[in-house]
Protein backbone atom coordinates (compact mmCIF):
# COMPACT_ATOMS: atom_id res chain seq x y z
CA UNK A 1 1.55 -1.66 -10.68
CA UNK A 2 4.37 0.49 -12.38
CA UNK A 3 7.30 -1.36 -12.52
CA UNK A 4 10.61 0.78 -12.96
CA UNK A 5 14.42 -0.32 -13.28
CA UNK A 6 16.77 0.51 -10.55
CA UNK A 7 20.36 1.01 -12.04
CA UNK A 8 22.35 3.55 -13.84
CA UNK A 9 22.96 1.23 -17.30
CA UNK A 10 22.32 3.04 -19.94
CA UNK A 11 21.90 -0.66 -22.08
CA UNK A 12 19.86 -2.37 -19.47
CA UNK A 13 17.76 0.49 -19.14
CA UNK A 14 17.34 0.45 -22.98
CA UNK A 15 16.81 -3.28 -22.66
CA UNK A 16 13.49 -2.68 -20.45
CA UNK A 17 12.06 0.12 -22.35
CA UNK A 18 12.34 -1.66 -25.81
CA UNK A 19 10.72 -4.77 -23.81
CA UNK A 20 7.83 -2.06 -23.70
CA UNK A 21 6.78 -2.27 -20.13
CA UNK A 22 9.02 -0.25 -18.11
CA UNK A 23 7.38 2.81 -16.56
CA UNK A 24 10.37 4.84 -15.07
CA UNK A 25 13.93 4.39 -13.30
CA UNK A 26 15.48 4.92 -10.00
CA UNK A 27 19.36 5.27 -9.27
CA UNK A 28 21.31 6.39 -6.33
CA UNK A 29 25.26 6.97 -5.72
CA UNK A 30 26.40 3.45 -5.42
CA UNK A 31 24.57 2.72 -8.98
CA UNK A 32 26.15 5.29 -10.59
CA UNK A 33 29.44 4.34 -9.10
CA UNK A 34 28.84 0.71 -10.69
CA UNK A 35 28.78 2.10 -13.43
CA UNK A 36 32.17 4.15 -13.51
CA UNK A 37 30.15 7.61 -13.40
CA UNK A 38 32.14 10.28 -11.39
CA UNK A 39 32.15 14.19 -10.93
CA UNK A 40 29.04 16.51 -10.87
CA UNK A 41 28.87 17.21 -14.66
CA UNK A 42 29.40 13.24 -15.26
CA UNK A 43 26.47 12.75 -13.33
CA UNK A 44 24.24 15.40 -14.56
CA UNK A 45 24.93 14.36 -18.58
CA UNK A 46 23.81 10.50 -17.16
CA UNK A 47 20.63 11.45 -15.98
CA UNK A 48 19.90 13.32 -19.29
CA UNK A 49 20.89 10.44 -20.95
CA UNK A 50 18.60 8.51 -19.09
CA UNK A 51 15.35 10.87 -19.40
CA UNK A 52 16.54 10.79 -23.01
CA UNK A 53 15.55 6.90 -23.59
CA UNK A 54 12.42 6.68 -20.82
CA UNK A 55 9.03 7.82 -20.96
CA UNK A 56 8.60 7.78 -17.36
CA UNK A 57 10.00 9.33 -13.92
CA UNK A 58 13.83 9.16 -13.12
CA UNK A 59 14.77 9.41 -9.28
CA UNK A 60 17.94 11.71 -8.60
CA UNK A 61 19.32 11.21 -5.24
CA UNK A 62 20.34 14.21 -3.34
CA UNK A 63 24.10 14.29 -1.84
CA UNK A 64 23.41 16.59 0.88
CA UNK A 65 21.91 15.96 3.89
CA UNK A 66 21.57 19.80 5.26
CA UNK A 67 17.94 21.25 4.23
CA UNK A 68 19.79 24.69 2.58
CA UNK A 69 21.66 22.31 0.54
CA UNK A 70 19.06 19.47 -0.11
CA UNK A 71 16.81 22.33 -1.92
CA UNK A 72 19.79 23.78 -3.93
CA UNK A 73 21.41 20.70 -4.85
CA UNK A 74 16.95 19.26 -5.51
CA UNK A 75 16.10 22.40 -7.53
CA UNK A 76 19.17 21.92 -9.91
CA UNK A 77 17.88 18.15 -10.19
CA UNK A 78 14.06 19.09 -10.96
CA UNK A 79 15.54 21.71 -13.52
CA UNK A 80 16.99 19.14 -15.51
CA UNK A 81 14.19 17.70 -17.36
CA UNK A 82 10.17 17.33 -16.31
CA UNK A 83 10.39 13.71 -15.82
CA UNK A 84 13.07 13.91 -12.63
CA UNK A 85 12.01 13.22 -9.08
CA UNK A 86 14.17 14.14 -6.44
CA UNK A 87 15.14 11.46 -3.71
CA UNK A 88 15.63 12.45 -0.54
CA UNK A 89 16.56 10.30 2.34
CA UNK A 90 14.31 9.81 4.81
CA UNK A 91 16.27 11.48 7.70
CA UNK A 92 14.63 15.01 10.07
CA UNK A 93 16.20 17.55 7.50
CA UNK A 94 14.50 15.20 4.32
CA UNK A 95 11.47 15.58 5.40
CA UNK A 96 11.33 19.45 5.79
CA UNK A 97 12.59 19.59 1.96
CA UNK A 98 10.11 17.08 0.86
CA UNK A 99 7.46 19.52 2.44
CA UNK A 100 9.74 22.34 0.76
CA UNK A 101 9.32 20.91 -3.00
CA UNK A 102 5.64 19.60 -2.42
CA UNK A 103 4.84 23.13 -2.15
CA UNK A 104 6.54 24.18 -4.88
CA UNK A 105 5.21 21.21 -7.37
CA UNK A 106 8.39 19.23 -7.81
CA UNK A 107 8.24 15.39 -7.40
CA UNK A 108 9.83 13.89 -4.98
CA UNK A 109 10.73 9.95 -3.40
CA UNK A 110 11.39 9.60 0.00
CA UNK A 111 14.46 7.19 0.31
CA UNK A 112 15.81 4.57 2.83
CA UNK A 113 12.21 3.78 4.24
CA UNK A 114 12.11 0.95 6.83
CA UNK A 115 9.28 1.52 8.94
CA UNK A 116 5.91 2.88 8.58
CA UNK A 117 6.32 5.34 10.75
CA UNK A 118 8.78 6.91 8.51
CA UNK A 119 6.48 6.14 5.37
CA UNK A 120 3.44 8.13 7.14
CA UNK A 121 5.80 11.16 7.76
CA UNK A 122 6.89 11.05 4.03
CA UNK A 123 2.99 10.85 3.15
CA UNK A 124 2.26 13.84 5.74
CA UNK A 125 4.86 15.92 4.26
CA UNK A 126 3.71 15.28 0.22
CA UNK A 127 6.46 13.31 -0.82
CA UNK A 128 5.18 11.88 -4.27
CA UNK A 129 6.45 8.44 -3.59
CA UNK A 130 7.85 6.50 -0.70
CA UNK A 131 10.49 4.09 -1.06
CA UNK A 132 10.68 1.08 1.08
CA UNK A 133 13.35 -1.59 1.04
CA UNK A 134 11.86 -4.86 1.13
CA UNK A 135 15.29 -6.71 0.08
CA UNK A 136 17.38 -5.43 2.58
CA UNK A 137 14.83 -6.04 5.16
CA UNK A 138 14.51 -9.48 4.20
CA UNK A 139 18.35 -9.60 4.51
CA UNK A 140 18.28 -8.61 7.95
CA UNK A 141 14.91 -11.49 8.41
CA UNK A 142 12.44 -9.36 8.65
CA UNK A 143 9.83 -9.52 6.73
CA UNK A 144 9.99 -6.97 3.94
CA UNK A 145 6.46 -7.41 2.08
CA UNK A 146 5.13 -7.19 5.63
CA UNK A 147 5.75 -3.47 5.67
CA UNK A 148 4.45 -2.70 2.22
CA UNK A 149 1.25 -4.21 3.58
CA UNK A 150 1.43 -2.14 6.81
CA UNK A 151 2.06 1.01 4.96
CA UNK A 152 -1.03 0.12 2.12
CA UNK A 153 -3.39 -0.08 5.12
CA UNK A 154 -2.25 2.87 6.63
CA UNK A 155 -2.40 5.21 3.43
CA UNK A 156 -5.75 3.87 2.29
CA UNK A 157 -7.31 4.83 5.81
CA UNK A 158 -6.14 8.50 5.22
CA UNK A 159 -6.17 9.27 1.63
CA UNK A 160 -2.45 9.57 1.01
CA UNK A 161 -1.74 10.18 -2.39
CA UNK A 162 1.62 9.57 -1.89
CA UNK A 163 2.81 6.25 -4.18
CA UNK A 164 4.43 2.80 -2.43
CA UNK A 165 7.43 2.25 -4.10
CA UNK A 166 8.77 -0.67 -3.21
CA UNK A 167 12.93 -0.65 -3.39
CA UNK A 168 15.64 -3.36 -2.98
CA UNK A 169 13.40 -6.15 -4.82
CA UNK A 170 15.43 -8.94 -5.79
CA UNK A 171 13.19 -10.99 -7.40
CA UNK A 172 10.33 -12.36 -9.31
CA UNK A 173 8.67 -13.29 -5.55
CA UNK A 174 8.92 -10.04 -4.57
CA UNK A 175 7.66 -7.99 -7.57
CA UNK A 176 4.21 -10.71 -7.32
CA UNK A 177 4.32 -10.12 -3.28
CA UNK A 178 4.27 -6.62 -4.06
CA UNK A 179 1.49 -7.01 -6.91
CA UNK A 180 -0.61 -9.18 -4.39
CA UNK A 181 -0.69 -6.41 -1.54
CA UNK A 182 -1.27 -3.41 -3.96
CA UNK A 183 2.08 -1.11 -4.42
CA UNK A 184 1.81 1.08 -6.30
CA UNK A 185 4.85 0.74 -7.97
CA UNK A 186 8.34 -1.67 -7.72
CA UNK A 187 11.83 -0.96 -8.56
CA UNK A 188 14.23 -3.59 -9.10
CA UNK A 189 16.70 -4.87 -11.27
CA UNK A 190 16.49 -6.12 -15.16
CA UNK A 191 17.18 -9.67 -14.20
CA UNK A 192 14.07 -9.68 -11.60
CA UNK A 193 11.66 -8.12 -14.23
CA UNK A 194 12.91 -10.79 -17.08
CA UNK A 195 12.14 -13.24 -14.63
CA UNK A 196 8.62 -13.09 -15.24
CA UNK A 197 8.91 -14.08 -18.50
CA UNK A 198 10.68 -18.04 -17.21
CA UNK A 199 8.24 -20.88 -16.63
CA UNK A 200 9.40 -24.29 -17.54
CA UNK A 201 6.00 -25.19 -18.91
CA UNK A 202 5.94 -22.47 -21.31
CA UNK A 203 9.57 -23.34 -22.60
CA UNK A 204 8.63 -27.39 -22.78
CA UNK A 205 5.19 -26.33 -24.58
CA UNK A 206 7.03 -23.90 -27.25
CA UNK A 207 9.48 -26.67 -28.15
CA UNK A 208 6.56 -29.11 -29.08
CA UNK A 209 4.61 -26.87 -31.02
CA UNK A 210 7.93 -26.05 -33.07
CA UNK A 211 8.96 -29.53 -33.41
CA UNK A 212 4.95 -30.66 -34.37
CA UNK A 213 5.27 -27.68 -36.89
CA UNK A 214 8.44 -28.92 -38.53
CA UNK A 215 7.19 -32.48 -38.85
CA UNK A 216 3.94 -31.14 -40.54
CA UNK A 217 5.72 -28.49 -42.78
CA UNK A 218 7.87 -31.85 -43.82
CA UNK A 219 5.45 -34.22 -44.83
């Protein structure tokens, strides 16, 4: 499973590449607005700054929801550098430009997924990956990892080639949920990936075999 970081920090971003197992990022308008990033050019010079520090694929989320100005607005994305993929919501007019840049071989993530239904017409129209939002299901109790199942079933009986990205994971249950079922990929933020890396057994076990080391190294 790929895992990739979803937010527009440049440090935390740095943070999960150095750690040496972060496979690519995803962002999206509120993100960047966390981080103070405004105006077109702003924008633009973040996601080059971004494809600058990661070896992996970078979601840029279209603004426009009309299909003329979904492939303008996507083509000046995909121009940027190799490594972007444009997101595109999952809405009637997203799915015709999906369709548009699978033809013309640019990457693309279909956005704001909540059923399978809509994952299947992503799939159908080429997007690259489909995006999912397990934590804001869950929010709303249903059950988010329920769906990435549904949609894993329904892409292995056809073939799709199009990748389960699973969005809005909050934590370290979700990113093993995801793991368990077979997504392809999981986007989420640093805290939920450094989570992993906690188990109170492995923190107890460390501190004896430092303190058994210093009472050897003194005698």
């Amino acid at each position: 499973m790929k895992f990739f970081i979803d937010t527009a920090n440049l440090a935390q971003i740095k943070e999960a590449q150095d750690l040496g197992v972060l496979d690519g990022v995803t962002t999206n308008p509120s993100l960047m607005a966390k981080e103070g990033i405004s105006g077109q050019e702003n924008i633009i010079n973040h996601y080059k700054a971004i494809c600058e520090i990661v070896d992996g694929d970078v979601s840029a989320e279209v603004i426009a929801t009309t299909y003329a100005e979904m492939i303008e607005e996507g083509e000046a994305l995909a121009a940027l550098d190799s490594k972007i993929v444009v997101k595109v919501p999952m809405i009637k007019d997203g799915i015709k430009a999906i369709k548009y840049f699978s033809s013309k071989g640019i990457k693309t993530n279909c956005t704001l997924v909540f059923s399978a239904g809509q994952a299947l017409l992503a799939a159908k129209a080429g997007a690259t990956y489909v995006s999912p939002f397990i934590g804001r299901l869950d929010d709303i109790s249903v059950d988010g990892l329920a769906l990435i199942e549904e949609i894993r079933l329904i892409y292995d009986n056809y073939g799709f080639q199009t990748q389960i990205l699973a969005a809005s994971v909050r934590h370290s249950a979700h990113i093993l949920g995801c793991a368990k079922i077979g997504a392809d990929v999981m986007t989420g933020p640093l805290s939920a990936i450094v989570s992993l890396l906690k188990h109170p057994l492995t923190d107890s076990g460390l501190a004896q075999f430092l303190a058994d080391h210093s009472k050897a190294a003194g005698q």
